[in-house]
N, C-alpha and C. Protein backbone atom coordinates (compact mmCIF):
# COMPACT_ATOMS: atom_id res chain seq x y z
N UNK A 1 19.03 -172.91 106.13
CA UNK A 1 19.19 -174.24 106.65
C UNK A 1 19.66 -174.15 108.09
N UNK A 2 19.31 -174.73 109.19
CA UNK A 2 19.60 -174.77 110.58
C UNK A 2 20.13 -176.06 110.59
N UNK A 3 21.35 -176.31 110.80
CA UNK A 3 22.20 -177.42 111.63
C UNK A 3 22.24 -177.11 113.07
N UNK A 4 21.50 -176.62 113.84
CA UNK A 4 22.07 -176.26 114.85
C UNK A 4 21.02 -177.25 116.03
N UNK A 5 20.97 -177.58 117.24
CA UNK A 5 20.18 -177.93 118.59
C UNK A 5 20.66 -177.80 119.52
N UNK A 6 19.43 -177.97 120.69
CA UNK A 6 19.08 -177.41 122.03
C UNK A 6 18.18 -176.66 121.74
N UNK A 7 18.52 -175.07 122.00
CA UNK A 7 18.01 -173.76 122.33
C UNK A 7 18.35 -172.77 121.48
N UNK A 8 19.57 -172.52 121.94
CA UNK A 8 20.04 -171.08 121.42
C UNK A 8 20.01 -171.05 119.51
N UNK A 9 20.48 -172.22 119.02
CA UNK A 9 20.81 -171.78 117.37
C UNK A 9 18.76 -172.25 117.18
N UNK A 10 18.54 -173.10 117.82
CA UNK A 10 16.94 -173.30 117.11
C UNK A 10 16.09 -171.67 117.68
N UNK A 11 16.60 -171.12 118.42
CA UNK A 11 15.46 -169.54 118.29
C UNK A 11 15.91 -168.69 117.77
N UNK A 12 17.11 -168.80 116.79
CA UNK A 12 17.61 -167.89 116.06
C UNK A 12 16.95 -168.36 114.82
N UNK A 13 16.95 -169.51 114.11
CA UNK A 13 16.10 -170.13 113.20
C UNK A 13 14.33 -169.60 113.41
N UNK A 14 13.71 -170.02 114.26
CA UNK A 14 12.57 -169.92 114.50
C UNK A 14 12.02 -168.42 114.53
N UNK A 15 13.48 -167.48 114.66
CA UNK A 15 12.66 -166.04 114.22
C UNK A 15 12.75 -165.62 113.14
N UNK A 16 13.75 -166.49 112.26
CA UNK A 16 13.93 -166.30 111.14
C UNK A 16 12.40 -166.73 110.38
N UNK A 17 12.34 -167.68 110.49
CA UNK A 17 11.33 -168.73 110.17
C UNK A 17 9.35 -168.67 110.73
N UNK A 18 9.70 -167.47 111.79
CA UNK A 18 8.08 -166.88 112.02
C UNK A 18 8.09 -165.47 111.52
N UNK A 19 9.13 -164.92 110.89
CA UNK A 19 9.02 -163.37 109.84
C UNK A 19 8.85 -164.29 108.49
N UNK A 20 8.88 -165.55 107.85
CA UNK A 20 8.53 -165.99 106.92
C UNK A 20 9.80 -166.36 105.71
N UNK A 21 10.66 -166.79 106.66
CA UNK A 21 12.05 -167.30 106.22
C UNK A 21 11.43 -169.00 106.01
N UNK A 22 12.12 -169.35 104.73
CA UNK A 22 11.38 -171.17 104.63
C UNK A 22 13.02 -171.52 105.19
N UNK A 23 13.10 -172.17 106.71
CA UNK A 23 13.67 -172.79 107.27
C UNK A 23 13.89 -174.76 106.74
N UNK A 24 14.89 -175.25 106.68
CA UNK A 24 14.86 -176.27 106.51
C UNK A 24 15.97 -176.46 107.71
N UNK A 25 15.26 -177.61 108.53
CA UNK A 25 16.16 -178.20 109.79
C UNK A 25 16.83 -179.34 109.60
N UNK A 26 17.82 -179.63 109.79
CA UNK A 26 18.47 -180.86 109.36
C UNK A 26 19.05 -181.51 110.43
N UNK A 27 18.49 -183.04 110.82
CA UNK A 27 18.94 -183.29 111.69
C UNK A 27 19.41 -185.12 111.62
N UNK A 28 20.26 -185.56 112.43
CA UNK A 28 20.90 -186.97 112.42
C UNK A 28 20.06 -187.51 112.38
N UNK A 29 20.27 -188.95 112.46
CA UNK A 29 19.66 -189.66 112.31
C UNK A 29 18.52 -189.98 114.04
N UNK A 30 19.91 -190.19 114.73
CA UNK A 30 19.82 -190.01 116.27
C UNK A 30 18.38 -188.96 116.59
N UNK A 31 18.35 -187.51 115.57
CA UNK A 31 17.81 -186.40 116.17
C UNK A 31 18.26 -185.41 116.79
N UNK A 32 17.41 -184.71 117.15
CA UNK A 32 18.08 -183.59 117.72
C UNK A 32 17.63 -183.78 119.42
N UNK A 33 18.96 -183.03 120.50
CA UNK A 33 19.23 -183.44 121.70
C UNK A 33 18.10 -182.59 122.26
N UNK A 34 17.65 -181.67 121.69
CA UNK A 34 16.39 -180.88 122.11
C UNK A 34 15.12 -181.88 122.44
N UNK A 35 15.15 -182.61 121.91
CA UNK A 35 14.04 -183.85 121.76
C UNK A 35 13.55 -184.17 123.12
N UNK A 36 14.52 -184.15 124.02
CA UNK A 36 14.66 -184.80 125.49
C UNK A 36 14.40 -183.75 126.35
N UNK A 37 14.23 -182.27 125.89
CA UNK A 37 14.01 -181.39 126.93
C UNK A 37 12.35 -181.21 127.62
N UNK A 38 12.72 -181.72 128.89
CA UNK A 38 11.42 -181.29 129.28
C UNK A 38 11.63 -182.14 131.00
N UNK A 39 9.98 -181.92 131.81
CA UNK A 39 9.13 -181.43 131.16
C UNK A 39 8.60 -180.04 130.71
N UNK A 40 7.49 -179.65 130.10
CA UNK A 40 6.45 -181.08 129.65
C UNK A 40 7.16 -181.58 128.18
N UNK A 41 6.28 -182.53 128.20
CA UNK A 41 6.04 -183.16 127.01
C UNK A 41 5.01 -183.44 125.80
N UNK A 42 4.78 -183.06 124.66
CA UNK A 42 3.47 -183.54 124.05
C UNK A 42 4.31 -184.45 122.98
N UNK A 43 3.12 -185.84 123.14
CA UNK A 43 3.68 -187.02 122.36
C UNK A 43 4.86 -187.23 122.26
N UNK A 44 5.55 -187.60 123.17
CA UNK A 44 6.86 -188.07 123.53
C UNK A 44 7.79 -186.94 123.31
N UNK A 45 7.55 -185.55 122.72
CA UNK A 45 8.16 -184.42 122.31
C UNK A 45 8.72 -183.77 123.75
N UNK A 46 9.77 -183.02 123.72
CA UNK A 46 10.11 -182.10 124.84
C UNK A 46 9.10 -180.73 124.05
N UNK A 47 8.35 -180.02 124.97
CA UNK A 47 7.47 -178.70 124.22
C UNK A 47 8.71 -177.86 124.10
N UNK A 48 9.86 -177.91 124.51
CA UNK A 48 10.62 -176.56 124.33
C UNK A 48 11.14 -176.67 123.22
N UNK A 49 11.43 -177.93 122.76
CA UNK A 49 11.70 -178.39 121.49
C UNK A 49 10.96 -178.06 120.24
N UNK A 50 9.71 -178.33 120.74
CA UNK A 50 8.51 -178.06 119.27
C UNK A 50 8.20 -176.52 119.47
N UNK A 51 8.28 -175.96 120.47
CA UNK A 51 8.46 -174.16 120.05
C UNK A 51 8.98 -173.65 119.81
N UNK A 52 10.74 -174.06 119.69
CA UNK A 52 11.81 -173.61 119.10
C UNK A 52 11.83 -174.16 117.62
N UNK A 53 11.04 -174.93 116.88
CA UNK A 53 11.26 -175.57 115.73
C UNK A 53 9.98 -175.54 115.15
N UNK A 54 9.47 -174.81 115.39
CA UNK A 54 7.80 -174.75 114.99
C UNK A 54 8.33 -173.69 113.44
N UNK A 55 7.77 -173.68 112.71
CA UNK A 55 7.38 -172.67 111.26
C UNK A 55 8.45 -173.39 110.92
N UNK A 56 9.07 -175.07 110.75
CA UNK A 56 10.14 -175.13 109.67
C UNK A 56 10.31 -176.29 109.29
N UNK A 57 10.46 -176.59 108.33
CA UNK A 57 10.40 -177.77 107.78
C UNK A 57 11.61 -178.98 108.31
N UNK A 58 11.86 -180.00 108.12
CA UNK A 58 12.98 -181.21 108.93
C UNK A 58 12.89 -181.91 107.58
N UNK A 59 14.55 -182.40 107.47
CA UNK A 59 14.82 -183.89 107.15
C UNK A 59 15.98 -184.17 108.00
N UNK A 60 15.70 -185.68 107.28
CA UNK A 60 17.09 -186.41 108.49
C UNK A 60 18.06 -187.13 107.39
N UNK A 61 19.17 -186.40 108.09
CA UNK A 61 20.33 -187.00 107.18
C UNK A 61 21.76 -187.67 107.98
N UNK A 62 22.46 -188.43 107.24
CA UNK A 62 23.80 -188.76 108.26
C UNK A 62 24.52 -188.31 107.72
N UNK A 63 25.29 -187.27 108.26
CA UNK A 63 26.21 -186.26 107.41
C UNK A 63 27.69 -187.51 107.55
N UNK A 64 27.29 -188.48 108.13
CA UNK A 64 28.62 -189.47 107.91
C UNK A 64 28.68 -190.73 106.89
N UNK A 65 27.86 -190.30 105.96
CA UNK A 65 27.64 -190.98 104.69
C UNK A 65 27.87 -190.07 103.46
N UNK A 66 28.61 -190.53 102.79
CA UNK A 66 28.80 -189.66 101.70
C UNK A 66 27.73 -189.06 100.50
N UNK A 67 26.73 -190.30 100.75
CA UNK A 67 25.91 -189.74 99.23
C UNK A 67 24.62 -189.31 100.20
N UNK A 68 24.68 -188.99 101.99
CA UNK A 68 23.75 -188.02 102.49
C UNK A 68 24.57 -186.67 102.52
N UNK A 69 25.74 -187.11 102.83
CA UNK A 69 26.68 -185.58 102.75
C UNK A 69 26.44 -184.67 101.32
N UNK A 70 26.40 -185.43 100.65
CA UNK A 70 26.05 -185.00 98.91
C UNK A 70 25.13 -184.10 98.83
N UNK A 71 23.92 -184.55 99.26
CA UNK A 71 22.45 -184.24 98.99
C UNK A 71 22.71 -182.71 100.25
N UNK A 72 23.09 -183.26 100.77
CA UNK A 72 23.09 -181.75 101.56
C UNK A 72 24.19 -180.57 101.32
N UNK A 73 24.96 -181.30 100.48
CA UNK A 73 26.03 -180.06 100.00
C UNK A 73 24.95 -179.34 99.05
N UNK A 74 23.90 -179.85 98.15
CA UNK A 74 23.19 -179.45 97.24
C UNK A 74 22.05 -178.58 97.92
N UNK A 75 22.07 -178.74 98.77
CA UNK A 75 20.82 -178.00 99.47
C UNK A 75 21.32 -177.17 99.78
N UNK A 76 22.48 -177.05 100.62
CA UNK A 76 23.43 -175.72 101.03
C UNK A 76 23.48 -174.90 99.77
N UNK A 77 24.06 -175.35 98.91
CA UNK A 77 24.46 -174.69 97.73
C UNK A 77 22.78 -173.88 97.05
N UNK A 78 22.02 -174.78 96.98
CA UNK A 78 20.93 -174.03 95.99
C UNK A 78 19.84 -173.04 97.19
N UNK A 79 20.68 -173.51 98.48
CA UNK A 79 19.74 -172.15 99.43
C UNK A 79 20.54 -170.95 99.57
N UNK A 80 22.06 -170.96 99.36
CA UNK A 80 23.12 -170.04 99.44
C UNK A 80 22.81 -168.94 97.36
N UNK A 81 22.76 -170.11 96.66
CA UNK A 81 22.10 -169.44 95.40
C UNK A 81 20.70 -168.71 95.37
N UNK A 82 19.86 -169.40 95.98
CA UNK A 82 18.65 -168.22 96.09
C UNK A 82 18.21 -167.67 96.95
N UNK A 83 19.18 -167.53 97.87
CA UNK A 83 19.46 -166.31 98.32
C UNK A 83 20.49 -165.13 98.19
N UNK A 84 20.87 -165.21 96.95
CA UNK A 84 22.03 -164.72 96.50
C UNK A 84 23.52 -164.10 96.93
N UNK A 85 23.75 -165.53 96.95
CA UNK A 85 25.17 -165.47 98.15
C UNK A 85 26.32 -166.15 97.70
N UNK A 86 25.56 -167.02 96.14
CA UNK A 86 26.37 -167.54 95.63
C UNK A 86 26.74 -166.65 94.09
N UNK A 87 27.80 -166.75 93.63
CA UNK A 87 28.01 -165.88 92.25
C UNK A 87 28.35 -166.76 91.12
């Protein structure tokens, strides 16, 4: 799971995630601040944005709601379990 934006935590994800790691990106509601980087741009996108986040899947959550905080404690948890990290 990548909580992270900009640059630096999304190309640590994205190499994870082009050796064939299933990345899930999670981002506010707002989005991620990467969004705005540029130029260029394709379709309102910053490109540095969509090449740092390319091979991975997105949802959007408000980690300042409790029953989105929920759903993502569960995702943490069952990606920390199969990857066996949980006991």
């Amino acid at each position: 799971m990548d909580f992270t934006q900009i640059v630096a935590g999304p190309i640590c994800t994205m190499m994870l995630a082009d050796r064939g790691a299933d990345v899930l990106k999670i981002e506010a509601p707002s989005g991620d601040l990467g969004r705005a980087l540029g130029p260029p741009f394709v379709n309102g996108q910053g490109a540095i944005f969509l090449s740092v986040n390319r091979n991975k899947r997105s949802a959007v959550f408000d980690l300042k709601s409790k029953q989105d905080l929920e759903v993502v404690r569960g995702l943490v948890a069952n990606a920390c379990s199969t990857a066996g990290l949980l006991r």
